[in-house]
PDB file of N, CA and C in Angstrom:
ATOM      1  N   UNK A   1      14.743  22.678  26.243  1.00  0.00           N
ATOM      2  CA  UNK A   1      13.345  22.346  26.010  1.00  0.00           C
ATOM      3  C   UNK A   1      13.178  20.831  26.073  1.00  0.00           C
ATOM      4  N   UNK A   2      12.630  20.406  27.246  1.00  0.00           N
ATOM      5  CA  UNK A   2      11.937  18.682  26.979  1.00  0.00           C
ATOM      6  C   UNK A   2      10.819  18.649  26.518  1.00  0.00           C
ATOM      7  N   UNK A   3      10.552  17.827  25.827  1.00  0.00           N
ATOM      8  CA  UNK A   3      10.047  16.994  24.733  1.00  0.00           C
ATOM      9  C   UNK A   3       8.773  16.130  25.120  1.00  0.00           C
ATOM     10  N   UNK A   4       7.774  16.276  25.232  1.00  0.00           N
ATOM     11  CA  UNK A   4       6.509  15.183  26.219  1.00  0.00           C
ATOM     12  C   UNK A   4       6.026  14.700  25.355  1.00  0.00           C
ATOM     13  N   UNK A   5       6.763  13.318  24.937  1.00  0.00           N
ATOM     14  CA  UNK A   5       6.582  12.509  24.266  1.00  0.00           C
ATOM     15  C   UNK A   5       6.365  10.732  25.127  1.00  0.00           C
ATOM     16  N   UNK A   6       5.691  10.101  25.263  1.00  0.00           N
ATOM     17  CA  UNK A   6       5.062   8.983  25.946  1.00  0.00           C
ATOM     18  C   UNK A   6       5.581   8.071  24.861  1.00  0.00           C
ATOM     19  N   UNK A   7       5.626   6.479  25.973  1.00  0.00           N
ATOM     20  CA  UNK A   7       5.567   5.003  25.153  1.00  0.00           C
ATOM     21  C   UNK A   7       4.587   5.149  24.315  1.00  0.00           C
ATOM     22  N   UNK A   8       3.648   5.428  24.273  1.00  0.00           N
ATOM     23  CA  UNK A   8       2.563   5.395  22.971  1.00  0.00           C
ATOM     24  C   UNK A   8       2.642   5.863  21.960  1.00  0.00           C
ATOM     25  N   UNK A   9       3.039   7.649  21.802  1.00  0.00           N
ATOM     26  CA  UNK A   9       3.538   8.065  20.447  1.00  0.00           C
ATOM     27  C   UNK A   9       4.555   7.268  19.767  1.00  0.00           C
ATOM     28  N   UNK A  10       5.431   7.354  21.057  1.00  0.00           N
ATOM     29  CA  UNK A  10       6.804   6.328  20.135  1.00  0.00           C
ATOM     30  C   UNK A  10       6.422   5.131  19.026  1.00  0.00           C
ATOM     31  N   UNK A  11       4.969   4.569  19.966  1.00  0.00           N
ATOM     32  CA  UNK A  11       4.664   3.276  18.976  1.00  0.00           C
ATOM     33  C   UNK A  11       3.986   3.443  18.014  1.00  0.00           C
ATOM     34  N   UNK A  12       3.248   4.402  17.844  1.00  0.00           N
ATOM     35  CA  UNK A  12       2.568   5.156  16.894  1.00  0.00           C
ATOM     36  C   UNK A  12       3.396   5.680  16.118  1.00  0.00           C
ATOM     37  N   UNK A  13       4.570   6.222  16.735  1.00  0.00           N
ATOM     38  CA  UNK A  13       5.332   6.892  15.355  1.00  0.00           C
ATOM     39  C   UNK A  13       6.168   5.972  14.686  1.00  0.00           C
ATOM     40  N   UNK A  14       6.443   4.597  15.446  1.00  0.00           N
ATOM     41  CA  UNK A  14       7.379   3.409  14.974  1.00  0.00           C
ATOM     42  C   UNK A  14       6.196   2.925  13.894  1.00  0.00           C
ATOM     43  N   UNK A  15       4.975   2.962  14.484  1.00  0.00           N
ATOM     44  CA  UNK A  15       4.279   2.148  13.377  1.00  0.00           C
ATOM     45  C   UNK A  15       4.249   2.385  12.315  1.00  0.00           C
ATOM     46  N   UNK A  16       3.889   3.583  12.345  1.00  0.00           N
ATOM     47  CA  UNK A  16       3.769   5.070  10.761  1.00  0.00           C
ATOM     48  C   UNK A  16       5.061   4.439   9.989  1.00  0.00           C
ATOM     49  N   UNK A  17       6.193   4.563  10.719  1.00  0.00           N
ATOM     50  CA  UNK A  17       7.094   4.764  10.320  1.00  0.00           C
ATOM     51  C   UNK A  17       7.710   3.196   9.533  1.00  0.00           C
ATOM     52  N   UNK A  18       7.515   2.408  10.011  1.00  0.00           N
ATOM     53  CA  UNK A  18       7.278   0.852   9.595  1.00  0.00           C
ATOM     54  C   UNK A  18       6.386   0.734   8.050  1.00  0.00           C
ATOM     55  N   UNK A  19       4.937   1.344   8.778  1.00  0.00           N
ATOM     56  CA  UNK A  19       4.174   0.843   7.286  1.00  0.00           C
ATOM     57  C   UNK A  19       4.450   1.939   6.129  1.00  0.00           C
ATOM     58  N   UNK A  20       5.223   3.243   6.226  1.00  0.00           N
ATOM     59  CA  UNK A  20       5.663   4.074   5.179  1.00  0.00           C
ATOM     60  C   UNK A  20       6.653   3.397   4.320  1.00  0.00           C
ATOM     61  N   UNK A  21       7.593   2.916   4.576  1.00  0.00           N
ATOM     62  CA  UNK A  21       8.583   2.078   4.981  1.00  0.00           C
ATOM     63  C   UNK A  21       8.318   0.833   3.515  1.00  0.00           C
ATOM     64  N   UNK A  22       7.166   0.192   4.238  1.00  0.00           N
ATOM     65  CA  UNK A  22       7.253  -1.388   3.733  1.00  0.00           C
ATOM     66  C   UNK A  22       6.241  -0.646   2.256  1.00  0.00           C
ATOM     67  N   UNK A  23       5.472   0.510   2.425  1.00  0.00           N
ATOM     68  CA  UNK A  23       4.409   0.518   1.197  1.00  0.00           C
ATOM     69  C   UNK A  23       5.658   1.280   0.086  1.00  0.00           C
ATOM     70  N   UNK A  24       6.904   2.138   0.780  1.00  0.00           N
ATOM     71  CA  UNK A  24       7.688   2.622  -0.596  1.00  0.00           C
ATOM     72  C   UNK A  24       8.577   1.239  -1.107  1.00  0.00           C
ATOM     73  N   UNK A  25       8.938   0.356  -0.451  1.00  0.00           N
ATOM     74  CA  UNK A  25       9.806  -0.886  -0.883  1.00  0.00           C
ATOM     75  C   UNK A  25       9.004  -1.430  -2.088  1.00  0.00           C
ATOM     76  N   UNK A  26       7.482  -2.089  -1.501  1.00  0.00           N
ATOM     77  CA  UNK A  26       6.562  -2.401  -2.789  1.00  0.00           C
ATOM     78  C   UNK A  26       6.001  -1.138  -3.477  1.00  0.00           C
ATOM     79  N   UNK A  27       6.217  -0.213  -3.881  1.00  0.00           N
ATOM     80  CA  UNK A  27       5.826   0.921  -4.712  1.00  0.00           C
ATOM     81  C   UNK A  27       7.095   0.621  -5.647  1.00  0.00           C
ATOM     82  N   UNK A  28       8.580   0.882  -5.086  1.00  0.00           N
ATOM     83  CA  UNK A  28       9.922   0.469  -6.122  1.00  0.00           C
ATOM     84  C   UNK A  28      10.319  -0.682  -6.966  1.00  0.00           C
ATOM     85  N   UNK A  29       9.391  -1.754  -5.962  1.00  0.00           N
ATOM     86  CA  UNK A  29       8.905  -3.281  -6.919  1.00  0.00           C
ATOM     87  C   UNK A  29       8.359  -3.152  -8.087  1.00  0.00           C
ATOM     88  N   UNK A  30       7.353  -2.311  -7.631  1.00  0.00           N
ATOM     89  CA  UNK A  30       5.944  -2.529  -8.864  1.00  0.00           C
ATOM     90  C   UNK A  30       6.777  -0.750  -9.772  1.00  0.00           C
ATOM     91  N   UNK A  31       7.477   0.040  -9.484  1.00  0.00           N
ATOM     92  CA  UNK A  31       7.867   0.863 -10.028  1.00  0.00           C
ATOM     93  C   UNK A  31       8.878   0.241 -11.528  1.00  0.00           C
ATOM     94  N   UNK A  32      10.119  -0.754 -10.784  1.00  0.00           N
ATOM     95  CA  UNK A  32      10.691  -0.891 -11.864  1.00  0.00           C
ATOM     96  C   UNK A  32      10.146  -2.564 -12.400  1.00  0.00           C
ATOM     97  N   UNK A  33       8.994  -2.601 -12.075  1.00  0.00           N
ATOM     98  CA  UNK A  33       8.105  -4.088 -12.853  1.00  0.00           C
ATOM     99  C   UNK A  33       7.539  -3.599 -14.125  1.00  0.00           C
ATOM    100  N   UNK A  34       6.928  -2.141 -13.723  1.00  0.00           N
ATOM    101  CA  UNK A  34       6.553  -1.339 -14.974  1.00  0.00           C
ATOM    102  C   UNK A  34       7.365  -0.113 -15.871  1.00  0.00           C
ATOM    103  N   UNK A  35       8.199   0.216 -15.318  1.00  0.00           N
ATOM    104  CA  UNK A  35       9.201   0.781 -15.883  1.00  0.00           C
ATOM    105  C   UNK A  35       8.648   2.066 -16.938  1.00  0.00           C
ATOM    106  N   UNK A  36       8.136   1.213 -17.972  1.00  0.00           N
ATOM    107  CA  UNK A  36       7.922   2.318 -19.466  1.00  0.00           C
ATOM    108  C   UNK A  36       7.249   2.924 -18.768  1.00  0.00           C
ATOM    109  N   UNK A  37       5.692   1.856 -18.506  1.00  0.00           N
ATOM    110  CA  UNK A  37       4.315   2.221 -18.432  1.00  0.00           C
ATOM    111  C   UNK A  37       3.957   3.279 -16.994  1.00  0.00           C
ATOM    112  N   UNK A  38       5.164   3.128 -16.289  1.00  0.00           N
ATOM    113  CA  UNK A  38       4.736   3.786 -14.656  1.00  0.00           C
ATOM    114  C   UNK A  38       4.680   5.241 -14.587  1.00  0.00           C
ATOM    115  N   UNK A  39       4.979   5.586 -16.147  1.00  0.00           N
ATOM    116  CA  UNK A  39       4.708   7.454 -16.397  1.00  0.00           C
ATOM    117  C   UNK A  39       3.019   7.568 -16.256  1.00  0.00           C
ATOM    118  N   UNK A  40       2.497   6.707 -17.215  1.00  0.00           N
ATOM    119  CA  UNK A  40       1.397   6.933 -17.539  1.00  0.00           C
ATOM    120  C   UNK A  40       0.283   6.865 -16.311  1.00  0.00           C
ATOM    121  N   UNK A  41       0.784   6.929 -15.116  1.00  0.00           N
ATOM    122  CA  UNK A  41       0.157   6.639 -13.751  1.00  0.00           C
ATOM    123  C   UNK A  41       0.009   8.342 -13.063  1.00  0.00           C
ATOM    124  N   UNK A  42      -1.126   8.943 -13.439  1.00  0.00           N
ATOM    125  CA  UNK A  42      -1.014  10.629 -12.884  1.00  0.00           C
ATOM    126  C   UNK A  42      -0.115  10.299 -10.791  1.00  0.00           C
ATOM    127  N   UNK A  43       0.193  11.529 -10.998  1.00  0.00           N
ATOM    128  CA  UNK A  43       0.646  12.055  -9.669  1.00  0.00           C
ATOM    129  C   UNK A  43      -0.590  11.090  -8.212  1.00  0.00           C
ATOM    130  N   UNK A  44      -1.388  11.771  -8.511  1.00  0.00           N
ATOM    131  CA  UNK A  44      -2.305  11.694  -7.434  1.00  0.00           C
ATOM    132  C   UNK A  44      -2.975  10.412  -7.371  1.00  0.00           C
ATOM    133  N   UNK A  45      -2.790   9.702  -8.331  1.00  0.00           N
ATOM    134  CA  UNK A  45      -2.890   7.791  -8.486  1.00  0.00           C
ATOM    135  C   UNK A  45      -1.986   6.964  -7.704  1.00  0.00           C
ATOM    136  N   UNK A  46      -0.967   7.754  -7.719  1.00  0.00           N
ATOM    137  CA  UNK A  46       0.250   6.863  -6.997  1.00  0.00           C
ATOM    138  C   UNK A  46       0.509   7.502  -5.994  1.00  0.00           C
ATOM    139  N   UNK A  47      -0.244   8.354  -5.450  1.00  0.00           N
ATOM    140  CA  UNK A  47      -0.383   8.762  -3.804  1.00  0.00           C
ATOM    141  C   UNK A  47      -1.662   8.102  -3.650  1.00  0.00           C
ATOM    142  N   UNK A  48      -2.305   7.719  -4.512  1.00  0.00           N
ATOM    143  CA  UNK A  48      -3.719   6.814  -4.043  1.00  0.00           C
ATOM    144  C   UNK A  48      -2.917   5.152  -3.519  1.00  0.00           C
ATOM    145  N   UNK A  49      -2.329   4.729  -4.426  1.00  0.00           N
ATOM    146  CA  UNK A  49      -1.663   3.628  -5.086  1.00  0.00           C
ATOM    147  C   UNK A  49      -0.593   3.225  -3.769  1.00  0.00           C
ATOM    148  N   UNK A  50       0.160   4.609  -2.850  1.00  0.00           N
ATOM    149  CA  UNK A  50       0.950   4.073  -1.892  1.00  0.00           C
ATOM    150  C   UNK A  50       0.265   4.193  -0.492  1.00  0.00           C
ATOM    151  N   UNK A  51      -0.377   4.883  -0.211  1.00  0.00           N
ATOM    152  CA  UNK A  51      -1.631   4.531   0.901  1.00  0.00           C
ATOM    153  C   UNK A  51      -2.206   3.614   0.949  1.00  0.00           C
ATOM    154  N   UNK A  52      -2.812   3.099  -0.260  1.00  0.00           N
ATOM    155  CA  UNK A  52      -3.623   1.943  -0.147  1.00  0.00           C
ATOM    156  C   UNK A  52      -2.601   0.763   0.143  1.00  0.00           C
ATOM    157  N   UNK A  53      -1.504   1.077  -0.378  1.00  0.00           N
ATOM    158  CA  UNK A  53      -0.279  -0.322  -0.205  1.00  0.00           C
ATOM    159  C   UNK A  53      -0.024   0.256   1.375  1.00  0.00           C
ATOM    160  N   UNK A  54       0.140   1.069   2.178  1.00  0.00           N
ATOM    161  CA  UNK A  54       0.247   1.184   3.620  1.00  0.00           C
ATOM    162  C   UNK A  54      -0.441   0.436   4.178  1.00  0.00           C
ATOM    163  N   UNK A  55      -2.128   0.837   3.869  1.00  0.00           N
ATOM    164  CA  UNK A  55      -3.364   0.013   4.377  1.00  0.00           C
ATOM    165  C   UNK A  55      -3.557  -1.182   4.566  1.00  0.00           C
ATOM    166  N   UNK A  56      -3.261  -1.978   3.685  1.00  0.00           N
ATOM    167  CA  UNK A  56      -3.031  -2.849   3.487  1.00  0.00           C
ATOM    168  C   UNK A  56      -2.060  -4.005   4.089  1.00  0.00           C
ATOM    169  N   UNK A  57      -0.980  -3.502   4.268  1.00  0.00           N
ATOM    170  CA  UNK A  57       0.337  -3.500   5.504  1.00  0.00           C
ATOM    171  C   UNK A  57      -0.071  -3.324   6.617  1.00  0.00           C
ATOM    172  N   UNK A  58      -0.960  -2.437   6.429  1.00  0.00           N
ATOM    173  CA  UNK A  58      -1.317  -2.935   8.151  1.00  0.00           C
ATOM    174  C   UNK A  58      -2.344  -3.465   8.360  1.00  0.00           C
ATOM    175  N   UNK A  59      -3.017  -4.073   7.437  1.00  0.00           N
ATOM    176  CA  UNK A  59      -4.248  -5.105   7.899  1.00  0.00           C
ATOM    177  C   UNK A  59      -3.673  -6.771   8.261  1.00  0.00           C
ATOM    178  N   UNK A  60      -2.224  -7.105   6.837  1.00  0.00           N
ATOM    179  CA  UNK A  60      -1.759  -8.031   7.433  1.00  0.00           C
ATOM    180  C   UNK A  60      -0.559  -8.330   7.930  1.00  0.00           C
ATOM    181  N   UNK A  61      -0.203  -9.555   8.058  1.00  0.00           N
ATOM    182  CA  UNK A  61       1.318 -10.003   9.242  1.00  0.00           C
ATOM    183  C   UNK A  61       2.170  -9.493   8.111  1.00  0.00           C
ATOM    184  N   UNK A  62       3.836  -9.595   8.498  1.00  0.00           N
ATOM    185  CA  UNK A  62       4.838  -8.590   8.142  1.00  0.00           C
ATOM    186  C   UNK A  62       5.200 -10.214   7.422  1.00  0.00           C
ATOM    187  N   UNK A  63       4.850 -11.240   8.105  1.00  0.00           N
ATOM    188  CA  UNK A  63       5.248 -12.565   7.193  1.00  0.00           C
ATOM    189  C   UNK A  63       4.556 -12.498   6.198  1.00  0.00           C
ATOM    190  N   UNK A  64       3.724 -12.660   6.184  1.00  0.00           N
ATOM    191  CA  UNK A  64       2.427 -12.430   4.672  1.00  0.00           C
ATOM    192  C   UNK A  64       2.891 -11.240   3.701  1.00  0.00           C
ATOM    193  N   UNK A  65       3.008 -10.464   4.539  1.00  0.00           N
ATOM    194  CA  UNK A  65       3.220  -9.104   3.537  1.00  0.00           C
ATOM    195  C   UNK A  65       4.551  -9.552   2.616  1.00  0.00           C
ATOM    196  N   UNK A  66       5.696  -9.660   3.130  1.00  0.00           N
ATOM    197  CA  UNK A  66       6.980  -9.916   2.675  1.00  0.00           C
ATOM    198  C   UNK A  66       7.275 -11.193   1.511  1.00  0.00           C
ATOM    199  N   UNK A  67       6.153 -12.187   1.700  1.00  0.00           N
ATOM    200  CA  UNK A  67       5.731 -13.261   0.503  1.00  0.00           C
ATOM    201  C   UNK A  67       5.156 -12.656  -1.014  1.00  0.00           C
ATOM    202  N   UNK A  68       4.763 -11.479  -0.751  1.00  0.00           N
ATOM    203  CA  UNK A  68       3.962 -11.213  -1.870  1.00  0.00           C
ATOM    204  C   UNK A  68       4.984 -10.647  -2.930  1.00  0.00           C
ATOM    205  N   UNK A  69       5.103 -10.732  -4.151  1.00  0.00           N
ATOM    206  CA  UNK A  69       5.739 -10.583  -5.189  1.00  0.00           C
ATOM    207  C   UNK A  69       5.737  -9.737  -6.038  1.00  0.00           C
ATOM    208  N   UNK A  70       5.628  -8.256  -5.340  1.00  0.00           N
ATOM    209  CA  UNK A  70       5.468  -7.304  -5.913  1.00  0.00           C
ATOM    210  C   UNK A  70       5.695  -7.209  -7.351  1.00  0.00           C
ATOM    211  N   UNK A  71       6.999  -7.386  -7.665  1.00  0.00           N
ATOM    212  CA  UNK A  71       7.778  -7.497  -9.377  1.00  0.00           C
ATOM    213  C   UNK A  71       7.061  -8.221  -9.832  1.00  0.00           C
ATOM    214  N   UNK A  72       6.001  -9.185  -9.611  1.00  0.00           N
ATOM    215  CA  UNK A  72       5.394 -10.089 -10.382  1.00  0.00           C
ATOM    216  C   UNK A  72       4.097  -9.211 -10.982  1.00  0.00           C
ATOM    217  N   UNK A  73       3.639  -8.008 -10.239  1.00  0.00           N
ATOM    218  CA  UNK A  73       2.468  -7.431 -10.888  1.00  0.00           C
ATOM    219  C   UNK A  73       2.430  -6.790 -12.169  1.00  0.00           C
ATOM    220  N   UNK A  74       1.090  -6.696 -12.110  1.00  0.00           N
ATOM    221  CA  UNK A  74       0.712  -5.948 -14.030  1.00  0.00           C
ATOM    222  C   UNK A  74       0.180  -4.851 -13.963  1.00  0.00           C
ATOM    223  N   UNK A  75       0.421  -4.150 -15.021  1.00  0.00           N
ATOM    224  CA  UNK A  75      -0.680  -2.819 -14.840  1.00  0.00           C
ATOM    225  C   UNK A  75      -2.253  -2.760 -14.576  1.00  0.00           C
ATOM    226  N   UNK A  76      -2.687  -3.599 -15.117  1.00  0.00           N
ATOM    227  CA  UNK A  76      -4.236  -3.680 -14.989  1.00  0.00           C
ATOM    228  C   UNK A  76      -4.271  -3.728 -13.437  1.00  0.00           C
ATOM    229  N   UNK A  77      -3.457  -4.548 -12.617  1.00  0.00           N
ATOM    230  CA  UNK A  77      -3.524  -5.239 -11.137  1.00  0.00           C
ATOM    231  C   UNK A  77      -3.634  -3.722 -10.586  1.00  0.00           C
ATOM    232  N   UNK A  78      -2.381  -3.091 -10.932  1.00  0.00           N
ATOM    233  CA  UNK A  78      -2.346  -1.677 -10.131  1.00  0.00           C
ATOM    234  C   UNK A  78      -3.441  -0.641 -10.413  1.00  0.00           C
ATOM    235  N   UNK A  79      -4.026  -0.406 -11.583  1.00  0.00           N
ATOM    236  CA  UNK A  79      -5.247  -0.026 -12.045  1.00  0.00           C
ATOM    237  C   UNK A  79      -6.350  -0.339 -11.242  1.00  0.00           C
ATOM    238  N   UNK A  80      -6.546  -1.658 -10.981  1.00  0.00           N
ATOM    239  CA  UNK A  80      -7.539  -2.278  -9.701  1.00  0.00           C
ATOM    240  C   UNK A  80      -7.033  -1.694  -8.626  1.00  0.00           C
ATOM    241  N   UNK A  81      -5.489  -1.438  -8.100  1.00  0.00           N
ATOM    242  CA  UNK A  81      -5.578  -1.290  -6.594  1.00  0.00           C
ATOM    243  C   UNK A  81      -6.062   0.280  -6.503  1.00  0.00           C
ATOM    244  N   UNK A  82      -6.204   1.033  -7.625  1.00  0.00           N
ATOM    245  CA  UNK A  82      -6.120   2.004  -7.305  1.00  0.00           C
ATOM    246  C   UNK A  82      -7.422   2.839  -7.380  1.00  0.00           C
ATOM    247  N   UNK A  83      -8.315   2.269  -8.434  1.00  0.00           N
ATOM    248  CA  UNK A  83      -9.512   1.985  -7.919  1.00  0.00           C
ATOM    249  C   UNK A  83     -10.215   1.604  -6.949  1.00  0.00           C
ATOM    250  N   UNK A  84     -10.362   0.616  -6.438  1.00  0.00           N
ATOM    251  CA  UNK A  84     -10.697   0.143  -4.871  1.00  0.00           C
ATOM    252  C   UNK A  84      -9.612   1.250  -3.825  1.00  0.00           C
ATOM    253  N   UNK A  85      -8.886   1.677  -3.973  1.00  0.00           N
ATOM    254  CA  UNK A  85      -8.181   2.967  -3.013  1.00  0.00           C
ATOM    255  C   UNK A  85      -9.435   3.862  -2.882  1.00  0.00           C
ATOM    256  N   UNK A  86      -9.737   4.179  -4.619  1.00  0.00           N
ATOM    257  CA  UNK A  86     -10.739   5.886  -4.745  1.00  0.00           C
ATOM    258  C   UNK A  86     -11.715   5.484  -4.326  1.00  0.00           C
ATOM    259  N   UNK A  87     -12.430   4.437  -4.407  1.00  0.00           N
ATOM    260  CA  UNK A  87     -13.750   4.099  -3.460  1.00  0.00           C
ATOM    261  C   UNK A  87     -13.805   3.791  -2.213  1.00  0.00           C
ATOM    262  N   UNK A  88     -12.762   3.779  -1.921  1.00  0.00           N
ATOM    263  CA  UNK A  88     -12.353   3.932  -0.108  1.00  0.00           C
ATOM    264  C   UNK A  88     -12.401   5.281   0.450  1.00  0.00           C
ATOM    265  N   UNK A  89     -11.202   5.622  -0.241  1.00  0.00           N
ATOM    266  CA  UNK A  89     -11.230   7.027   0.234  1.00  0.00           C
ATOM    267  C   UNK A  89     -12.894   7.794   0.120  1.00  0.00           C
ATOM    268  N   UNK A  90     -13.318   7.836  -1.083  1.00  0.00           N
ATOM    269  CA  UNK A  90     -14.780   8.454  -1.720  1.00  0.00           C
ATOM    270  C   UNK A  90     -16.008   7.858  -1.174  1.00  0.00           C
ATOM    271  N   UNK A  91     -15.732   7.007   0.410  1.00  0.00           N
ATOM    272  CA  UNK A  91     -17.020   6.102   1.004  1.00  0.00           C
ATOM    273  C   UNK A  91     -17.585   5.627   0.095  1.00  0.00           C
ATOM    274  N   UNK A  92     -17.348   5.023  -1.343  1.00  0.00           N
ATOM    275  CA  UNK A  92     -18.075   4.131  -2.171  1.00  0.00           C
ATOM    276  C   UNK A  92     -17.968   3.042  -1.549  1.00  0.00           C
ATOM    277  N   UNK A  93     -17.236   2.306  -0.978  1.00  0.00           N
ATOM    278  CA  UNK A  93     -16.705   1.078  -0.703  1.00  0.00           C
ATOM    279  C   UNK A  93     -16.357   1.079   0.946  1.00  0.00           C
ATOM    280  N   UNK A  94     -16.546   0.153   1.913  1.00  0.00           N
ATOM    281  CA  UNK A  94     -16.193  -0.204   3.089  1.00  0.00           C
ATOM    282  C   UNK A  94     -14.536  -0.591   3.210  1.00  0.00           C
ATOM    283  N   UNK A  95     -14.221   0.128   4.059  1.00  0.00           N
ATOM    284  CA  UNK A  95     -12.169   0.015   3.903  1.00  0.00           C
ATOM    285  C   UNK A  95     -11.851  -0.873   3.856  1.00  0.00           C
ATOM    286  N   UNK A  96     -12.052  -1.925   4.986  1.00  0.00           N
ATOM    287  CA  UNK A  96     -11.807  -3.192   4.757  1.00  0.00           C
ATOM    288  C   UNK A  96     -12.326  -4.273   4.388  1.00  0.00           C
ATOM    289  N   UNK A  97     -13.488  -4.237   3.579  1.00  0.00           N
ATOM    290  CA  UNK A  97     -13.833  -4.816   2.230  1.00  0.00           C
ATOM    291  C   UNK A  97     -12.661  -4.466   1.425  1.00  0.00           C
ATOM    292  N   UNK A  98     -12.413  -3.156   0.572  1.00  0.00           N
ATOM    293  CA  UNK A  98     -11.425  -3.418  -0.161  1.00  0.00           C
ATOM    294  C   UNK A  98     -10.525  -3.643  -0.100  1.00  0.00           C
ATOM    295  N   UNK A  99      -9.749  -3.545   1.275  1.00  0.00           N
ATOM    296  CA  UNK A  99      -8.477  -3.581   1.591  1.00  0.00           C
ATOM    297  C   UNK A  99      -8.373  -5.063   1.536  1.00  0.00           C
ATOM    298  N   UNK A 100      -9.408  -5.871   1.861  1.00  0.00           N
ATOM    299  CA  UNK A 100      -9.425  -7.647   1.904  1.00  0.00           C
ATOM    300  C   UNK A 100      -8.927  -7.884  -0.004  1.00  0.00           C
ATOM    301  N   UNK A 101      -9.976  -7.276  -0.734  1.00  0.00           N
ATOM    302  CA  UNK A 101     -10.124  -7.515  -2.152  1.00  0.00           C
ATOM    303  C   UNK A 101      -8.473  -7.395  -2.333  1.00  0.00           C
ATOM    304  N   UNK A 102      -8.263  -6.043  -2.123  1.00  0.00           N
ATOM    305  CA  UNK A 102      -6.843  -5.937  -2.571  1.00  0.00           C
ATOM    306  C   UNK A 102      -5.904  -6.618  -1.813  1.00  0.00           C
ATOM    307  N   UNK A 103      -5.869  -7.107  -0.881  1.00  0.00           N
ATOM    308  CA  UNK A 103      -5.301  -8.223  -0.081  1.00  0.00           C
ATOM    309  C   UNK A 103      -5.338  -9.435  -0.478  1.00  0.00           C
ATOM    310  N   UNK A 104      -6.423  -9.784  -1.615  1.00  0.00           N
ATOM    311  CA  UNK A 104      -6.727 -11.413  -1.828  1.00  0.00           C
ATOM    312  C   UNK A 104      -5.589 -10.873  -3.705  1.00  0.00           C
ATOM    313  N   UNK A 105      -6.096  -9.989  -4.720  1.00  0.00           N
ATOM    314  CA  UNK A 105      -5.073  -9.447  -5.538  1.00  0.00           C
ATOM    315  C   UNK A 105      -3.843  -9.880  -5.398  1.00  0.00           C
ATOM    316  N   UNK A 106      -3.324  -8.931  -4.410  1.00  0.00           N
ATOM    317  CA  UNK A 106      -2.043  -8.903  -3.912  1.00  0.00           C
ATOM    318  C   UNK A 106      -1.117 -10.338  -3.870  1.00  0.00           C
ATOM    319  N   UNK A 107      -2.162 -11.443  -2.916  1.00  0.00           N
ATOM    320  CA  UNK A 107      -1.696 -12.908  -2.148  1.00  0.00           C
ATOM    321  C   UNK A 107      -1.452 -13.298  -3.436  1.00  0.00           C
ATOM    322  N   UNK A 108      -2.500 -13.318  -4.693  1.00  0.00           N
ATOM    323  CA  UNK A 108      -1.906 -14.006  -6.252  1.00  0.00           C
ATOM    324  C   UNK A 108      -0.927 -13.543  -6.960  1.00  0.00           C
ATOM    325  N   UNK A 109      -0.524 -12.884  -6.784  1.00  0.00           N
ATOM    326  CA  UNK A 109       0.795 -12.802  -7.601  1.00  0.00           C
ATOM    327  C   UNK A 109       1.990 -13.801  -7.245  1.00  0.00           C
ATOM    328  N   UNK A 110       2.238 -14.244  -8.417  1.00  0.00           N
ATOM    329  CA  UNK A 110       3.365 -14.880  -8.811  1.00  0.00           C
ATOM    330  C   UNK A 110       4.121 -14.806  -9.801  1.00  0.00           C
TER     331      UNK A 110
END
C-alpha cells in the first residue's frame, strides 16, 4: 500500500508536530513552577491552557518563544492565560487579540 502523502502535509504535519512539542516543554515549566497548586487546575483548563500555549507558538519566532521563562510564572498568570483561551475559543474575544495579550503576559516574565 503507498501512501499519498505530498511536501505540504509533511509541513503541516512537521508544524503540528513542532508547536505540540514546544507548548508540552512550557506546560512542564509552568507544571513543576507550580507543583502543589497545579492539582487545583480542572482537566479541561489545562487542555485550554496547552492550546492556547500552541497558539501562541505559532504566532511568534522560535527565538522569542525560547526567551520566555516559563518557571518564572504564577498562578494568577496561568489563570489569565486560560481565560483569554475560553474567550477565544467561546468567540468572546478576537484570537489574535488575545493571543497578542497573552503574548505581551508571557514576554514579562522574569
Amino acid at each position: 500500500m503507498v501512501l499519498d502523502i505530498n511536501n505540504e502535509d509533511l509541513g503541516i504535519r512537521s508544524f503540528q508536530l513542532q508547536k505540540s512539542r514546544a507548548a508540552e516543554r512550557a506546560m512542564e515549566k509552568i507544571r513543576q513552577k507550580l507543583s502543589d497548586i497545579w492539582n487545583k487546575i480542572e482537566s479541561k483548563d489545562i487542555e485550554i491552557l496547552q492550546w492556547t500555549l500552541g497558539e501562541v507558538w505559532a504566532l511568534i519566532g522560535r527565538t522569542e518563544w525560547e526567551q520566555i521563562k516559563f518557571s518564572s510564572i504564577n498562578f494568577a498568570a496561568v489563570l489569565k492565560i486560560i481565560q483569554i483561551g475560553k474567550e477565544i475559543i467561546n468567540h468572546e474575544r478576537r484570537g489574535y487579540d488575545g493571543l497578542e495579550e497573552i503574548k505581551t503576559l508571557l514576554q514579562g516574565l522574569s
